[in-house]
Protein backbone atom coordinates (compact mmCIF):
# COMPACT_ATOMS: atom_id res chain seq x y z
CA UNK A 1 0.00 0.00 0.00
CA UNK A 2 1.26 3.07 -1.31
CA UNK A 3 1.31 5.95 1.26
CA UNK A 4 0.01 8.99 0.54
CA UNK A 5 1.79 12.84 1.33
CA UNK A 6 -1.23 13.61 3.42
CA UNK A 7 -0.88 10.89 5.44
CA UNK A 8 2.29 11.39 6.53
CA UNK A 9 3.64 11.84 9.92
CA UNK A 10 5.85 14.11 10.51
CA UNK A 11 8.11 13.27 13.63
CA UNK A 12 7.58 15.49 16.70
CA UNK A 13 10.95 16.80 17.93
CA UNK A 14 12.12 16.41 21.99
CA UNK A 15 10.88 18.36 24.53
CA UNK A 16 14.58 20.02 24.77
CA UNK A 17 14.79 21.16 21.48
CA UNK A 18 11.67 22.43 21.58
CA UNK A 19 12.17 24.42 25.31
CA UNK A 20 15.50 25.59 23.50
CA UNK A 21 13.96 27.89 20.86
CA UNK A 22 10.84 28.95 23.06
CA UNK A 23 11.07 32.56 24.64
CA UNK A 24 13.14 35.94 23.95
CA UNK A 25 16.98 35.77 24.50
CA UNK A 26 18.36 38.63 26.68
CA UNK A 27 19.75 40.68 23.91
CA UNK A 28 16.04 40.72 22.37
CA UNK A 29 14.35 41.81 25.92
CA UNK A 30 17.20 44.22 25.82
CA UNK A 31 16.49 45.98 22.07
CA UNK A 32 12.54 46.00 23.08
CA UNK A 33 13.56 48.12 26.57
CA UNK A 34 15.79 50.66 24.43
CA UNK A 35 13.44 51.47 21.92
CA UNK A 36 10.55 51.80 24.08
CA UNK A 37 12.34 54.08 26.11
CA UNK A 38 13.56 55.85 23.27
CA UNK A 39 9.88 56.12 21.88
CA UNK A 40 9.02 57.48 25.83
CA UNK A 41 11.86 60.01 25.94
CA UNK A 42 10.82 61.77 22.75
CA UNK A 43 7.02 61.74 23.27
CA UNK A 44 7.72 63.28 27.00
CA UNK A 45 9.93 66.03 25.09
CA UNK A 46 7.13 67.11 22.91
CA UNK A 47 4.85 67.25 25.79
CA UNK A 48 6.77 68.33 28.49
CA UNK A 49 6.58 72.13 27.72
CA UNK A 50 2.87 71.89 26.95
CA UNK A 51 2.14 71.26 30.33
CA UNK A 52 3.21 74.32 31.32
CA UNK A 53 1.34 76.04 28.82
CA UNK A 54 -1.62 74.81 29.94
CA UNK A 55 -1.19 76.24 33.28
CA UNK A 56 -0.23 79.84 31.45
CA UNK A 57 -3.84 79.27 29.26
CA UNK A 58 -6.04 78.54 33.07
CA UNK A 59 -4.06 81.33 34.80
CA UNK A 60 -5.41 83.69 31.80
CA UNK A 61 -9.00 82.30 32.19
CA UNK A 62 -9.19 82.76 36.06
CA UNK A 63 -7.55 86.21 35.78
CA UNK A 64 -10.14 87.43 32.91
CA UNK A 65 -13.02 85.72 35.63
CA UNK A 66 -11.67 87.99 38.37
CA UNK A 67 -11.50 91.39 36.19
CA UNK A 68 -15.12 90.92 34.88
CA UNK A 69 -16.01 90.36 38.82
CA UNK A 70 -14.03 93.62 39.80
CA UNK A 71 -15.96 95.41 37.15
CA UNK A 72 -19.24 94.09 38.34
CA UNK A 73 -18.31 95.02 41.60
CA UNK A 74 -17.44 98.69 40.49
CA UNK A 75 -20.27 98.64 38.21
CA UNK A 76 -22.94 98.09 41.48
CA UNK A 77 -21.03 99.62 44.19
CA UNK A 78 -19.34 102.76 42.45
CA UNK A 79 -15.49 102.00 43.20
CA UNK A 80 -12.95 99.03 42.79
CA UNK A 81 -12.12 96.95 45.53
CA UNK A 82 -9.51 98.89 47.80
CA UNK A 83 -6.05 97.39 48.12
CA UNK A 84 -6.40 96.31 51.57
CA UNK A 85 -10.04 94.59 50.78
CA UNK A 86 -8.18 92.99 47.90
CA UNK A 87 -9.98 90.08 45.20
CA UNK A 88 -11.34 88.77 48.87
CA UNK A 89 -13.73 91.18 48.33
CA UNK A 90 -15.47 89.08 45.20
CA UNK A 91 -15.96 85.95 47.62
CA UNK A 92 -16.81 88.30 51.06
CA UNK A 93 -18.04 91.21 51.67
CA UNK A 94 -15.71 93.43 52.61
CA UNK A 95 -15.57 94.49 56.60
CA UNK A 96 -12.81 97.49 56.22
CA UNK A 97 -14.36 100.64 54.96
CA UNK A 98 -15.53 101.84 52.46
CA UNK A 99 -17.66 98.54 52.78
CA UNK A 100 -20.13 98.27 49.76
CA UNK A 101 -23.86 98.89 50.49
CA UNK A 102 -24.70 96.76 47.11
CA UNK A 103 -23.30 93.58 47.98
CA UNK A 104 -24.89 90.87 46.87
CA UNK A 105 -25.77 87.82 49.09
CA UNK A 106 -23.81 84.78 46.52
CA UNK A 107 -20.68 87.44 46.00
CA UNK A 108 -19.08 88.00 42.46
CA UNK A 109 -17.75 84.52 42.30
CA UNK A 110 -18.86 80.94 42.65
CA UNK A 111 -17.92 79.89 46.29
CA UNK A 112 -16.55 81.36 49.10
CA UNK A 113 -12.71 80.63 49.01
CA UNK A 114 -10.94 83.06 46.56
CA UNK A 115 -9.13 80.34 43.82
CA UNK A 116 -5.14 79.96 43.94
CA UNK A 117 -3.15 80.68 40.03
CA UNK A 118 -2.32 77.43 38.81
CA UNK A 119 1.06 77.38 40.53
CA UNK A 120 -1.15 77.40 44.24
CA UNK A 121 -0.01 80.85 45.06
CA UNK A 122 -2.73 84.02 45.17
CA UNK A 123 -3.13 85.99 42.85
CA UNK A 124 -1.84 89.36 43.22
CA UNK A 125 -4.28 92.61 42.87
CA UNK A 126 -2.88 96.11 42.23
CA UNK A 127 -4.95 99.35 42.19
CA UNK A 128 -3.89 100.82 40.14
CA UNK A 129 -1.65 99.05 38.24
CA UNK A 130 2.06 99.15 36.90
CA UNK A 131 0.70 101.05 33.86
CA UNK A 132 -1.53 103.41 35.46
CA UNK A 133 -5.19 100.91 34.63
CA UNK A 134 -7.89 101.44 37.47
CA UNK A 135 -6.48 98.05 38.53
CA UNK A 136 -4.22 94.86 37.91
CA UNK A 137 -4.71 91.32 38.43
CA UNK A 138 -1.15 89.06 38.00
CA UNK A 139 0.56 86.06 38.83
CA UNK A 140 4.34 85.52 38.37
CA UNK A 141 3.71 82.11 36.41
CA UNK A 142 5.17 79.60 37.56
CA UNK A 143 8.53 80.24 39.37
CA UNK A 144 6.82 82.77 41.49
CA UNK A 145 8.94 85.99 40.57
CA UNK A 146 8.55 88.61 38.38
CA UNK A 147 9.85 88.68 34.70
CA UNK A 148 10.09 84.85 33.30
CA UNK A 149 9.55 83.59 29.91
CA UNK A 150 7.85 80.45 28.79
CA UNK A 151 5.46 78.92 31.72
CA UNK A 152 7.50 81.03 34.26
CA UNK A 153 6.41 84.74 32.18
CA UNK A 154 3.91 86.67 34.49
CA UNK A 155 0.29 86.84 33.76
CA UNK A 156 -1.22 90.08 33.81
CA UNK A 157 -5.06 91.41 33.38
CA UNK A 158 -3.26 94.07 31.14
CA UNK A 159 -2.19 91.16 28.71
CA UNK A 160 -4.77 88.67 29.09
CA UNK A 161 -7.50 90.53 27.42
């Protein structure tokens, strides 16, 4: 009887050569590391100053919230905030004189605690400001000093509308 191909066994080989050739060798492991972390370190490059831009974009938000509040305020009450009632003066009503006889109940901003910049640090409130406006809002971005560049430049009410 002739055999035919399909019917032909094929001979399995031994468990040790087969245990031999299963897995990754080092050097493979090794090559698949580098190149993911090589793939990692350039993806965290592009994104890494974004992050801080995003802080710089919310710091410009918030401060463009707080000088539509002061003008409300001034708007219903007839003068800015003082200096010594500060942007406490959207959340509370103010208790040093001239204290506003308009005040409403809710205040001029959602809640009752005044928000920190991005950075956590207040936000600092000038009247008037550097360049003579009725008044500044800034933060010093994110190294908390003035001047800076990238996501450590100031953020001023001047520039942020």
């Amino acid at each position: 009887m002739k055999s035919s191909p399909l019917s032909t066994v094929s001979c399995p080989r031994s468990p040790a050569a087969r245990a031999s050739r299963a897995g990754f060798t080092l050097v493979e492991i090794l090559v698949v590391i580098a190149i993911i972390s090589l793939l990692a370190s350039v993806v965290l490059l592009n994104i890494a100053p974004q992050i801080g831009m995003g802080s710089q974009a919310t710091a410009k938000a918030q401060i463009q919230v707080f000088s539509s509040a002061v003008d409300t305020y001034r708007m219903q009450n007839g003068r800015y905030p003082t200096q010594q009632q500060g942007l406490d003066a959207l959340v509370r009503k103010p208790s040093q004189e001239p204290i506003p006889q308009n005040y409403p109940d809710t205040g001029y901003l959602n809640g009752r605690v005044l928000p920190l910049d991005p950075w956590k640090r207040p936000y600092i409130y000038l009247i008037p400001g550097r360049q003579n406006e009725n008044f500044e809002i800034l933060s010093y971005g994110g190294d908390g000093e003035p001047g800076g560049t990238g996501a450590n430049a100031d953020i001023s009410s001047t520039d942020a509308q």
